[in-house]
Protein backbone atom coordinates (compact mmCIF):
# COMPACT_ATOMS: atom_id res chain seq x y z
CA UNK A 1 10.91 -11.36 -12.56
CA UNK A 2 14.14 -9.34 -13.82
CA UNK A 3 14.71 -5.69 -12.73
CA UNK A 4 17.25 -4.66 -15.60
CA UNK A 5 19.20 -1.49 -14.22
CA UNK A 6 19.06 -2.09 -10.41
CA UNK A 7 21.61 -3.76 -8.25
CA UNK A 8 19.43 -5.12 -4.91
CA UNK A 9 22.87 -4.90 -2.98
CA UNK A 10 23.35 -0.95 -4.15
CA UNK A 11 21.55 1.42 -1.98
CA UNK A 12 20.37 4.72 -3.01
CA UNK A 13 22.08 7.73 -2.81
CA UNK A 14 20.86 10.75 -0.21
CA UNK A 15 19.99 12.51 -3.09
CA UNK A 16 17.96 9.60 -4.95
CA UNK A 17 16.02 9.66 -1.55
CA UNK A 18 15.25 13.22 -1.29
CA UNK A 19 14.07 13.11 -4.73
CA UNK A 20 11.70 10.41 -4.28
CA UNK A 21 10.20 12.46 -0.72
CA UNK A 22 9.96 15.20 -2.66
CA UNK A 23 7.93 13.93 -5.48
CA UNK A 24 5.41 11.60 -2.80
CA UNK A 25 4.93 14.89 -0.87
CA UNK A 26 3.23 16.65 -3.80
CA UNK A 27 1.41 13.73 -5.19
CA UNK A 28 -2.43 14.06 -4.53
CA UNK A 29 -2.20 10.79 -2.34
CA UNK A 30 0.05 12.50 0.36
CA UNK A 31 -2.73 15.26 0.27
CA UNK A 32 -5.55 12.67 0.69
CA UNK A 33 -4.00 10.88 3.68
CA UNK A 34 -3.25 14.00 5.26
CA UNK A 35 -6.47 15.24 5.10
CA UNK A 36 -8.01 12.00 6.49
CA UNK A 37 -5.28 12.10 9.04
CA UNK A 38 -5.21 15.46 10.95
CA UNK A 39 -2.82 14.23 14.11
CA UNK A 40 -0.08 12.57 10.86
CA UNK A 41 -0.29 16.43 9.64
CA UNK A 42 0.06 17.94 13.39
CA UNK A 43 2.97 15.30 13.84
CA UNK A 44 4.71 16.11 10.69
CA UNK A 45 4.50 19.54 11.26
CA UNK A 46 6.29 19.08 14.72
CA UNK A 47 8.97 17.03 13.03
CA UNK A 48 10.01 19.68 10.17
CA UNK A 49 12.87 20.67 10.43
CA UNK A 50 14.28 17.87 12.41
CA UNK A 51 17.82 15.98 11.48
CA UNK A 52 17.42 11.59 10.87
CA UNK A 53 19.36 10.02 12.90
CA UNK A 54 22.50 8.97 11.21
């Protein structure tokens, strides 16, 4: 198996990740396993906002 374009020793940039939450947070599978999930929703909810650890 070849992955043409990606170095697996290059890690993403902040941006690059923000993108990708951004897109998986409106995709209708985020909705679906928040809706089966009400405490995930309650615990995201408590965690907007919040700064990763760096």
């Amino acid at each position: 198996m070849t992955f043409e374009g990606l170095n697996p020793l290059e890690m993403e940039t902040d941006a690059q990740y923000r993108k990708k939450a951004t897109a998986y947070r409106t995709s209708p599978e985020y909705g679906k396993m928040i809706s089966l999930y009400p405490v995930l929703e309650t615990s995201i909810k408590d965690c907007k906002g919040e700064n990763p650890v760096a």
